[in-house]
C-alpha atoms as a PDB file:
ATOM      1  CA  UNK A   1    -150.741  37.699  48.652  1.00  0.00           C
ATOM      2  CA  UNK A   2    -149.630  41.170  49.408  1.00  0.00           C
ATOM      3  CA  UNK A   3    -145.679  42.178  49.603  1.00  0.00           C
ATOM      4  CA  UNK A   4    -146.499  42.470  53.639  1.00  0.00           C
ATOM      5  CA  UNK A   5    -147.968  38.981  54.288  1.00  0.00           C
ATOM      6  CA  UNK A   6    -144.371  37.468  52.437  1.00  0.00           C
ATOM      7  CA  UNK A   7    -141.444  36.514  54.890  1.00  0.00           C
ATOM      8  CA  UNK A   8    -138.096  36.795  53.002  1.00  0.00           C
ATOM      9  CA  UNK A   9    -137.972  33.347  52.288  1.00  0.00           C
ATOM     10  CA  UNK A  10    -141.413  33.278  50.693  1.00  0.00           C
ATOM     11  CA  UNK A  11    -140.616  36.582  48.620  1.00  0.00           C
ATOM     12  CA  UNK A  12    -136.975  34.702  47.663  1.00  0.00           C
ATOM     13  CA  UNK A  13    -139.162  31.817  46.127  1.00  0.00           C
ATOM     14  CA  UNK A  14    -141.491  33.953  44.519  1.00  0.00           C
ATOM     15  CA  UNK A  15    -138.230  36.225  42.965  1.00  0.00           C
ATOM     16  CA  UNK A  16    -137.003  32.781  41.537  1.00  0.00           C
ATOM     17  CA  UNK A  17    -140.344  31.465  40.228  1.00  0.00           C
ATOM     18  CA  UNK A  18    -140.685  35.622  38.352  1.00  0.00           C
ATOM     19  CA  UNK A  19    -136.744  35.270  37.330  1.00  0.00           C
ATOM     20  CA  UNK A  20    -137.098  31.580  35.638  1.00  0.00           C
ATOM     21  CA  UNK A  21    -140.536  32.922  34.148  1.00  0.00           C
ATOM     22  CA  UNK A  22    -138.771  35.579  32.585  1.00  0.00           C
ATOM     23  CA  UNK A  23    -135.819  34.254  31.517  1.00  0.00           C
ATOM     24  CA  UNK A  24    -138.367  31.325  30.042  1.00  0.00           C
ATOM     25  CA  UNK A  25    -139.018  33.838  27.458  1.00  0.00           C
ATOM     26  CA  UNK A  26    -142.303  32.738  27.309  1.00  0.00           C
ATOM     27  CA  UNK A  27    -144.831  35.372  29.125  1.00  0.00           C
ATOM     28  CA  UNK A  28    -146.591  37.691  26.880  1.00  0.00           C
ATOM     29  CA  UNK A  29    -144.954  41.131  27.184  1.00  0.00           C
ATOM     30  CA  UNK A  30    -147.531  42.603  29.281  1.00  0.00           C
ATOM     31  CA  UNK A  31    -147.273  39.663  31.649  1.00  0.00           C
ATOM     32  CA  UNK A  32    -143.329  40.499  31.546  1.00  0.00           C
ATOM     33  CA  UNK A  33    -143.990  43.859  32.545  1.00  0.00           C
ATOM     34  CA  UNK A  34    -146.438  42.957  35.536  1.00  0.00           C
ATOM     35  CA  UNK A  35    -143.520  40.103  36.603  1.00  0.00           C
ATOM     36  CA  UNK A  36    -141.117  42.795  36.385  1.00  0.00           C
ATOM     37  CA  UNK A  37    -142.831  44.985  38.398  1.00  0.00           C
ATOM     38  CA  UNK A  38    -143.783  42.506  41.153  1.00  0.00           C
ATOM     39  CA  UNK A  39    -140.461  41.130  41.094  1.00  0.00           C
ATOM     40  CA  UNK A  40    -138.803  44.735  41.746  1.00  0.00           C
ATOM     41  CA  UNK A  41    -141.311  45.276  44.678  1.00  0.00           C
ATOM     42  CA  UNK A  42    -140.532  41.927  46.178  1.00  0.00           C
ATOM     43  CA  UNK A  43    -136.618  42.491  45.739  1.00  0.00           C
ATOM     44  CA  UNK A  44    -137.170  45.688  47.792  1.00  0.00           C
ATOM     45  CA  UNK A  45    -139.028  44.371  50.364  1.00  0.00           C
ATOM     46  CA  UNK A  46    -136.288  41.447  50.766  1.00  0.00           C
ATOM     47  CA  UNK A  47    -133.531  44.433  51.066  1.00  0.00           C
ATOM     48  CA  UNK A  48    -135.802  46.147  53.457  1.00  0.00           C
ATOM     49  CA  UNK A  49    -136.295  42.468  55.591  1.00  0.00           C
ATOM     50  CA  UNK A  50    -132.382  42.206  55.254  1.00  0.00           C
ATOM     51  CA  UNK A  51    -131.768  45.720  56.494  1.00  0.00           C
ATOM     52  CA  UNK A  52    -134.044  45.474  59.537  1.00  0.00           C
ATOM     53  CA  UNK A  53    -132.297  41.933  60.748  1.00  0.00           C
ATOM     54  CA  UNK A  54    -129.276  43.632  60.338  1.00  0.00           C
ATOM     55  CA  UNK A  55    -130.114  46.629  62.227  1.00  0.00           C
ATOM     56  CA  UNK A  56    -131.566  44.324  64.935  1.00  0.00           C
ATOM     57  CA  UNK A  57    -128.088  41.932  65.245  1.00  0.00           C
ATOM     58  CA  UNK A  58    -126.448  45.717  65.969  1.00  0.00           C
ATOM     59  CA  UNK A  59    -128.956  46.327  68.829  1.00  0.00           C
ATOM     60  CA  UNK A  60    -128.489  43.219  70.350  1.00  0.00           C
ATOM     61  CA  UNK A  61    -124.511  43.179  70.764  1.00  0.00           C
ATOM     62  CA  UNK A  62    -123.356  43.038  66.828  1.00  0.00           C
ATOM     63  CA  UNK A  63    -122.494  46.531  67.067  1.00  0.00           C
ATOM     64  CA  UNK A  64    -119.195  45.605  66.119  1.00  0.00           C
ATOM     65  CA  UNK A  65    -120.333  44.592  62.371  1.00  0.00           C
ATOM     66  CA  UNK A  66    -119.572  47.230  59.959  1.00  0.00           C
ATOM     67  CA  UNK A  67    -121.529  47.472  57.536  1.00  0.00           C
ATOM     68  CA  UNK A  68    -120.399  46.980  53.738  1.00  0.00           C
ATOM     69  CA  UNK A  69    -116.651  45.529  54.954  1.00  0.00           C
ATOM     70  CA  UNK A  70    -115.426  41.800  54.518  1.00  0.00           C
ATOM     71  CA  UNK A  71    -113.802  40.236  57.126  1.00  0.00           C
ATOM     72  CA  UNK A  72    -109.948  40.275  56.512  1.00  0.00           C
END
């Protein structure tokens, strides 16, 4: 599947399936490497999802959320 074709929650199950693989200690180290690597890509493109919804709840009236601050 390529990074495009995930939706967040698909990439967030794949990112757990790499993560438990990897923490396994079982994968060869060149299948570590390629996990790793897919992994990274997949955590960007979640950011990038997370970012765009984010951006989108501003647009449409959330333009009071400020970005990186709790609610007190």
């Amino acid at each position: 599947m390529s990074d495009k074709d995930y939706t967040y929650e698909k990439a967030m199950e794949r990112l757990s399936e790499i993560v438990a693989k990897l923490e396994s200690g079982e994968a060869a180290l060149e299948e570590s490497m390629e996990l790793f690597e897919e992994g990274a890509r997949l955590s960007a493109l979640c950011y990038k999802k997370l970012e765009a919804a984010e951006q989108r709840i501003i647009e449409f009236g959330g333009a009071d959320v400020k970005k990186g601050e709790d609610d007190e």
